[in-house]
PDB file of N, CA and C in Angstrom:
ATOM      1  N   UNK A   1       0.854  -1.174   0.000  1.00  0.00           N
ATOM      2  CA  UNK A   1       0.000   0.000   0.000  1.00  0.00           C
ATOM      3  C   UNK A   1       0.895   1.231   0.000  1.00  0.00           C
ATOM      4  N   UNK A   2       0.242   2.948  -0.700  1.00  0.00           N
ATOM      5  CA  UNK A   2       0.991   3.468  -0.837  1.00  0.00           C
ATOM      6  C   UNK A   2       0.793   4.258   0.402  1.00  0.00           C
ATOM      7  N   UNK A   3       2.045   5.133   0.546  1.00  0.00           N
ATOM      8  CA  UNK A   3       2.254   6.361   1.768  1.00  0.00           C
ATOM      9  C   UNK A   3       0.835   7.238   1.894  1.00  0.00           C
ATOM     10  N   UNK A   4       0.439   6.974   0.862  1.00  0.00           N
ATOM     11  CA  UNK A   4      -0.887   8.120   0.903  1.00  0.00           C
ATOM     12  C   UNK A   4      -2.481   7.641   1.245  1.00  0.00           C
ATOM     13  N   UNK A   5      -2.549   6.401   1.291  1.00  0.00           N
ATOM     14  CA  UNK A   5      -3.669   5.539   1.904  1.00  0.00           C
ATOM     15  C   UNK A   5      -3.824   4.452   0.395  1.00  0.00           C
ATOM     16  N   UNK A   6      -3.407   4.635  -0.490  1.00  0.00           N
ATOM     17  CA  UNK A   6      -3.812   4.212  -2.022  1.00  0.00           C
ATOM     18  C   UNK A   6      -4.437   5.102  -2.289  1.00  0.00           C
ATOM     19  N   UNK A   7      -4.698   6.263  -2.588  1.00  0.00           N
ATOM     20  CA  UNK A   7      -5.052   7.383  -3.469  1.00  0.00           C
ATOM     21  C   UNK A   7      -3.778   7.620  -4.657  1.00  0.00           C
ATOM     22  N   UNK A   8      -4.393   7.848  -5.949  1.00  0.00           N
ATOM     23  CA  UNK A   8      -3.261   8.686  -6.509  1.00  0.00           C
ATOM     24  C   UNK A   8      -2.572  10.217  -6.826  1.00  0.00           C
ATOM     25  N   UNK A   9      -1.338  10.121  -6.410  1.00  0.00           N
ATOM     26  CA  UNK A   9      -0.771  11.721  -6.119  1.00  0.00           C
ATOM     27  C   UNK A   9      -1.364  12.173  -7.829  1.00  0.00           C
ATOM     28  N   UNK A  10      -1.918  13.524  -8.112  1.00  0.00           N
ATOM     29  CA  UNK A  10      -1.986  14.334  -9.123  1.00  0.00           C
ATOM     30  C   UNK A  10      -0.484  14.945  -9.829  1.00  0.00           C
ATOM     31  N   UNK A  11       0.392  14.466  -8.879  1.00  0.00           N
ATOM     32  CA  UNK A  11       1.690  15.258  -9.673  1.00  0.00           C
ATOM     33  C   UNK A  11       2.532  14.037 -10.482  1.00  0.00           C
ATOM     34  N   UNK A  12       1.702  12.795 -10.217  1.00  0.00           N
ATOM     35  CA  UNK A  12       3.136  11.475 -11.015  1.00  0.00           C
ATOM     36  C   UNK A  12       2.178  11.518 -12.435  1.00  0.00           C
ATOM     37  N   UNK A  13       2.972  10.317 -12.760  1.00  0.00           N
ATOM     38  CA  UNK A  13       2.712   9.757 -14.104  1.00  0.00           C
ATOM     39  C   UNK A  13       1.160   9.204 -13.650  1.00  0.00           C
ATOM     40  N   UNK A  14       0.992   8.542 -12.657  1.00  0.00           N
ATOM     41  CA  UNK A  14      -0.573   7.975 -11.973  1.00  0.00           C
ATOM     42  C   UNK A  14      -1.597   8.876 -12.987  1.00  0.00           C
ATOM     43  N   UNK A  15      -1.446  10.183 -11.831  1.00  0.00           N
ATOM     44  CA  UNK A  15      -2.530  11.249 -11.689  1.00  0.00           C
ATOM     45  C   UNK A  15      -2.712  12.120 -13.020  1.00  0.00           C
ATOM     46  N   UNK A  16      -1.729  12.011 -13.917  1.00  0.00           N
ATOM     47  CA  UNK A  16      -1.392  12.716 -15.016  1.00  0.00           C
ATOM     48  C   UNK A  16      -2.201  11.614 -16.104  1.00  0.00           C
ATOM     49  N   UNK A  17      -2.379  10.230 -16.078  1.00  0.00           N
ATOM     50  CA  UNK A  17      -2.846   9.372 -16.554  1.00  0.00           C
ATOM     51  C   UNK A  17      -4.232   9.151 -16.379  1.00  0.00           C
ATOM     52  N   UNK A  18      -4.711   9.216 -15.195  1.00  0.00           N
ATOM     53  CA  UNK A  18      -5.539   9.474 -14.596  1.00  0.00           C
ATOM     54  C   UNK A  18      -6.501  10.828 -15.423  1.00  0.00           C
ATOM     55  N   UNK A  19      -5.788  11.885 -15.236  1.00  0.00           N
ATOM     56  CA  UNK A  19      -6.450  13.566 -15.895  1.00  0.00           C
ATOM     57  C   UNK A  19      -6.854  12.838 -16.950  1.00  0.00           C
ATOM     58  N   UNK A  20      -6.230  12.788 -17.962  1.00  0.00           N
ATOM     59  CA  UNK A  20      -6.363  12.289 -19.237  1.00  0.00           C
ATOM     60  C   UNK A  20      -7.542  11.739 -19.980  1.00  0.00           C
ATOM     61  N   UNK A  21      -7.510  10.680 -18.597  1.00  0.00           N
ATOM     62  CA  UNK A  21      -8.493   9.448 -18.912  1.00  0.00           C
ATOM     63  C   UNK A  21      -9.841   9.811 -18.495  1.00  0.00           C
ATOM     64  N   UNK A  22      -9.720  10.753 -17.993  1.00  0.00           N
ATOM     65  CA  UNK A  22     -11.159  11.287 -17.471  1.00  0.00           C
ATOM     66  C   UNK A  22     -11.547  12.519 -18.435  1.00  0.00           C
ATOM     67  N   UNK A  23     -10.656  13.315 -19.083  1.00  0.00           N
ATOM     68  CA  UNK A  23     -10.965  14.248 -19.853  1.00  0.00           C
ATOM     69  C   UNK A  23     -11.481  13.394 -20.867  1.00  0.00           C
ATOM     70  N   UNK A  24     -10.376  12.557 -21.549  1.00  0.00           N
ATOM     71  CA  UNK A  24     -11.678  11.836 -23.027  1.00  0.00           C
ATOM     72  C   UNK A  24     -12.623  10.966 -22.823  1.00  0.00           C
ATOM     73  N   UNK A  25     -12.717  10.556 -21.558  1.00  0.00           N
ATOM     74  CA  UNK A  25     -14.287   9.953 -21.983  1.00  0.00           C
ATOM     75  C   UNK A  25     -14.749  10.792 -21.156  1.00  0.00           C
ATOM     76  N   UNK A  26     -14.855  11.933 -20.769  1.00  0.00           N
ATOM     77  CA  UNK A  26     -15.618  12.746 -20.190  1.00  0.00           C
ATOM     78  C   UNK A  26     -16.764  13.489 -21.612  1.00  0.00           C
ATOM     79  N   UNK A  27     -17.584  14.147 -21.474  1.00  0.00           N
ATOM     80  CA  UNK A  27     -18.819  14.533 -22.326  1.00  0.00           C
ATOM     81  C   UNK A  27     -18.273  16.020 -22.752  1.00  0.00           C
ATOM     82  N   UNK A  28     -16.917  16.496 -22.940  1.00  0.00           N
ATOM     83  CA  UNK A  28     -17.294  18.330 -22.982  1.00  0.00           C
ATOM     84  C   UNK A  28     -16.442  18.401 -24.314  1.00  0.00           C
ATOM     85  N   UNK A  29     -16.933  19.326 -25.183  1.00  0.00           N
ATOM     86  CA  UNK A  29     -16.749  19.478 -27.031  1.00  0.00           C
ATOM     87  C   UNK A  29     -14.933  19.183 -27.180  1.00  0.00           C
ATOM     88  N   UNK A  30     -14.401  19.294 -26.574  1.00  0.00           N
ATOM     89  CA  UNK A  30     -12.860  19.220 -26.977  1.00  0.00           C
ATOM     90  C   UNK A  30     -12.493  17.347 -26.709  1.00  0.00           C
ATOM     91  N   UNK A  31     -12.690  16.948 -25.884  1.00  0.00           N
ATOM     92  CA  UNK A  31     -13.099  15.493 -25.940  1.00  0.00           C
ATOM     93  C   UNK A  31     -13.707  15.082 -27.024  1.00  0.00           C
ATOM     94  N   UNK A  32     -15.172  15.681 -27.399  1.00  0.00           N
ATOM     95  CA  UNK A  32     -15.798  15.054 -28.725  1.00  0.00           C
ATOM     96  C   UNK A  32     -14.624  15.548 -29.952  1.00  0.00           C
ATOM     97  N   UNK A  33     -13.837  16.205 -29.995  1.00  0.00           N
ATOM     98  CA  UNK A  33     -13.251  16.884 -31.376  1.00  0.00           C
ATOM     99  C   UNK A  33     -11.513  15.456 -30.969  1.00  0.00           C
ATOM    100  N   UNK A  34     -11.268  15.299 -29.887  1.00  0.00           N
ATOM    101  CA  UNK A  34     -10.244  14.429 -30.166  1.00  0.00           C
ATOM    102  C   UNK A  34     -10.974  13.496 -30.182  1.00  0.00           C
ATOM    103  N   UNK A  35     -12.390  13.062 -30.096  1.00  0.00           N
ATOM    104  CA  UNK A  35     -12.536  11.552 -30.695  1.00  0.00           C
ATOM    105  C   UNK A  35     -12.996  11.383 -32.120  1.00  0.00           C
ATOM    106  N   UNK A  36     -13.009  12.541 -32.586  1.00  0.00           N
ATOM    107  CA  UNK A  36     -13.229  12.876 -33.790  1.00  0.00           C
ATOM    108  C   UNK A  36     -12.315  12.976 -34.661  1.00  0.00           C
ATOM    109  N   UNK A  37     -10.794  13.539 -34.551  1.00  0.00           N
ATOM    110  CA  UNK A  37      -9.791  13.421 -34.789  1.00  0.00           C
ATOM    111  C   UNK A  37      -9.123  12.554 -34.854  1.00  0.00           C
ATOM    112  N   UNK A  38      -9.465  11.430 -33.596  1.00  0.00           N
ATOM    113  CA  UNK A  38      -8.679   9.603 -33.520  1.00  0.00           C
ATOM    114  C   UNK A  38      -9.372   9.029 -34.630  1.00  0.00           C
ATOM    115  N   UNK A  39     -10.675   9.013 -35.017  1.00  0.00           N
ATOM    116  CA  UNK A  39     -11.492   8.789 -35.953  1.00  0.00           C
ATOM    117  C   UNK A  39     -11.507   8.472 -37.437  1.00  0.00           C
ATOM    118  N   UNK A  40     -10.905  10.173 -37.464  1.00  0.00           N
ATOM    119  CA  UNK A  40     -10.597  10.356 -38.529  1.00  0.00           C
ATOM    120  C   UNK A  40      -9.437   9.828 -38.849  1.00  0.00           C
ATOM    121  N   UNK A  41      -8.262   9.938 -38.207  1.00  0.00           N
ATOM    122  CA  UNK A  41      -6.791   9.247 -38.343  1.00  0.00           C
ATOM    123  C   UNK A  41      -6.752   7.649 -38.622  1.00  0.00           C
ATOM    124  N   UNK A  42      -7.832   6.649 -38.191  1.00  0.00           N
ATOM    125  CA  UNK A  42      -8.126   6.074 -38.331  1.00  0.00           C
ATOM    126  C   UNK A  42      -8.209   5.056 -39.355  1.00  0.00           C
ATOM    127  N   UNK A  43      -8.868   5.673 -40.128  1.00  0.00           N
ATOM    128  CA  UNK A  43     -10.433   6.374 -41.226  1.00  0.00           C
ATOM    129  C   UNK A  43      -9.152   6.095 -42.464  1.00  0.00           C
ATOM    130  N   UNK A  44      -8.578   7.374 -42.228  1.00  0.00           N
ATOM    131  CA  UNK A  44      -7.201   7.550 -43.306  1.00  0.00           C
ATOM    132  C   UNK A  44      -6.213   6.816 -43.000  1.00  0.00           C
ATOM    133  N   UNK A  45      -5.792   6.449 -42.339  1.00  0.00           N
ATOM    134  CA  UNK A  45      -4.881   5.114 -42.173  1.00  0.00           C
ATOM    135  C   UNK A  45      -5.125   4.066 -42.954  1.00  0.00           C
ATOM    136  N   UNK A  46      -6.363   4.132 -42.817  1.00  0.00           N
ATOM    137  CA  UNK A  46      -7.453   2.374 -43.427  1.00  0.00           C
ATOM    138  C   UNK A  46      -7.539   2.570 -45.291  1.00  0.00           C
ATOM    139  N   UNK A  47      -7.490   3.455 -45.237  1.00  0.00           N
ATOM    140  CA  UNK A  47      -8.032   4.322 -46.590  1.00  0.00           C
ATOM    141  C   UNK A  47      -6.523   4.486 -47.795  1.00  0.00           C
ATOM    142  N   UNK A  48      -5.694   4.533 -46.921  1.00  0.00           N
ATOM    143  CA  UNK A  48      -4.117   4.325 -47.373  1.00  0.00           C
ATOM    144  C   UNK A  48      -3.781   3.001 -47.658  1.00  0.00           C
ATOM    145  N   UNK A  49      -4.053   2.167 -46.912  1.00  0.00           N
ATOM    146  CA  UNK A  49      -3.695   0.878 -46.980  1.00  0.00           C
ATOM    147  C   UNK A  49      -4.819   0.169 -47.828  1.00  0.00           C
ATOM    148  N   UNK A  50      -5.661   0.216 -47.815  1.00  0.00           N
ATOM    149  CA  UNK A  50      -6.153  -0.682 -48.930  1.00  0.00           C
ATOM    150  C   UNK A  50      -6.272  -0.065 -50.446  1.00  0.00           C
ATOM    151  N   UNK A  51      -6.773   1.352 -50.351  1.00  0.00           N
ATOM    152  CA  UNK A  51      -6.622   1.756 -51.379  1.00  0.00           C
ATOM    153  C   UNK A  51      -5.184   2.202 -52.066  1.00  0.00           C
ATOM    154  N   UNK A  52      -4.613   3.024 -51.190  1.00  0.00           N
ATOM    155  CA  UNK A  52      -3.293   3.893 -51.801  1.00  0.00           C
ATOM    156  C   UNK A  52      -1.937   2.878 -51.865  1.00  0.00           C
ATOM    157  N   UNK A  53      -1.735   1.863 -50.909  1.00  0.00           N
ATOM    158  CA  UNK A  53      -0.794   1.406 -51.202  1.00  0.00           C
ATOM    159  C   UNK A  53      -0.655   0.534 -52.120  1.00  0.00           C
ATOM    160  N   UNK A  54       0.142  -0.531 -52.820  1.00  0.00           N
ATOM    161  CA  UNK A  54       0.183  -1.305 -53.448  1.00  0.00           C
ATOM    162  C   UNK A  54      -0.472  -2.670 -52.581  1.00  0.00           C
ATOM    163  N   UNK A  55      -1.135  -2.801 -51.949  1.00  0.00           N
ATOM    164  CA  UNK A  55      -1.423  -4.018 -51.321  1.00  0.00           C
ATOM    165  C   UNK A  55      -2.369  -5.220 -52.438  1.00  0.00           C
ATOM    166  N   UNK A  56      -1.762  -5.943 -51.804  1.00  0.00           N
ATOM    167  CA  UNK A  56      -2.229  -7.137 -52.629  1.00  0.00           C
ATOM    168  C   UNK A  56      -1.750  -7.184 -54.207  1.00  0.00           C
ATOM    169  N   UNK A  57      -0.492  -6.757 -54.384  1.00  0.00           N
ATOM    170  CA  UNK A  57       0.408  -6.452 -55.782  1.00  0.00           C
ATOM    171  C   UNK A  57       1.430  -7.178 -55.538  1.00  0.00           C
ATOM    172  N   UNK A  58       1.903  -8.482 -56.048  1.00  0.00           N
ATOM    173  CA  UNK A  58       2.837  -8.605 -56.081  1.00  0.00           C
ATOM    174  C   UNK A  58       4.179  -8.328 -55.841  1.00  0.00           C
ATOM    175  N   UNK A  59       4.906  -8.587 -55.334  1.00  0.00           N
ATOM    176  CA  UNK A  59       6.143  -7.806 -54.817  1.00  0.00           C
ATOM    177  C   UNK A  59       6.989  -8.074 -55.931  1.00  0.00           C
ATOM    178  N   UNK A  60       7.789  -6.986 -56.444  1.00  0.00           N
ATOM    179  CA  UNK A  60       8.939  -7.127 -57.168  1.00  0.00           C
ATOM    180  C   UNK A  60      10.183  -7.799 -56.915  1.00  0.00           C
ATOM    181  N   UNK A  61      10.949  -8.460 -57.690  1.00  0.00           N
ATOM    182  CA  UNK A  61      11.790  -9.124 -56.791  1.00  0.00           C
ATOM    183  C   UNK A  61      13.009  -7.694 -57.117  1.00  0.00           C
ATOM    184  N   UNK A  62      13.974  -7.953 -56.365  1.00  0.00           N
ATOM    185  CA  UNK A  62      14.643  -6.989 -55.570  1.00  0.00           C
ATOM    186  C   UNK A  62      15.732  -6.853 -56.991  1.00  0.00           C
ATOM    187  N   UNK A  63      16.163  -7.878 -57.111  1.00  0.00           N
ATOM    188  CA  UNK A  63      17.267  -8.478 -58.552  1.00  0.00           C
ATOM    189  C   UNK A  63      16.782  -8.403 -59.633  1.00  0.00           C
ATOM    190  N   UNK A  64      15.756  -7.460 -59.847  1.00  0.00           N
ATOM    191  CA  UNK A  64      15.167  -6.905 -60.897  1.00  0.00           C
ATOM    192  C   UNK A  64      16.557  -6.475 -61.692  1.00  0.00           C
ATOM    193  N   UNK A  65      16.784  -5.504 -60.990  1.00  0.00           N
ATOM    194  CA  UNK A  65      17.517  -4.029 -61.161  1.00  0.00           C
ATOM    195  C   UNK A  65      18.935  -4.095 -61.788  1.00  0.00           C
ATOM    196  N   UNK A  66      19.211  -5.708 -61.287  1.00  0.00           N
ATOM    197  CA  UNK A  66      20.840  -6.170 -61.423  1.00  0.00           C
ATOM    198  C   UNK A  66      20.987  -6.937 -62.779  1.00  0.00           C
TER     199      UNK A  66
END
């Protein structure tokens, strides 16, 4: 058990983890705009890879070139 009864101090990595985690799933517009933003990053990640990259193309062999 910690020095403090098991509460967590607001000044460590804990309480700083803690803030965080309560700001995004908390309900107030800047929360909704970073889950909107993870979303979107998402979204376009997904959108790169199946569409934009070469996926599902054959790989060149390397000794093309030589």
């Amino acid at each position: 058990m910690s020095a403090d009864g098991g509460k967590t101090s607001p000044h460590g990595p804990e309480g700083l983890l803690k803030l965080g985690e309560s700001w995004f799933l908390g309900g107030s517009r800047s929360a909704a705009l970073a889950w909107a933003a993870s979303v979107l990053a998402l979204i376009a990640v997904l959108v790169w890879f199946f569409i934009l990259s070469p996926y599902g193309a054959p790989a060149a062999p390397v000794y093309a070139e030589f």
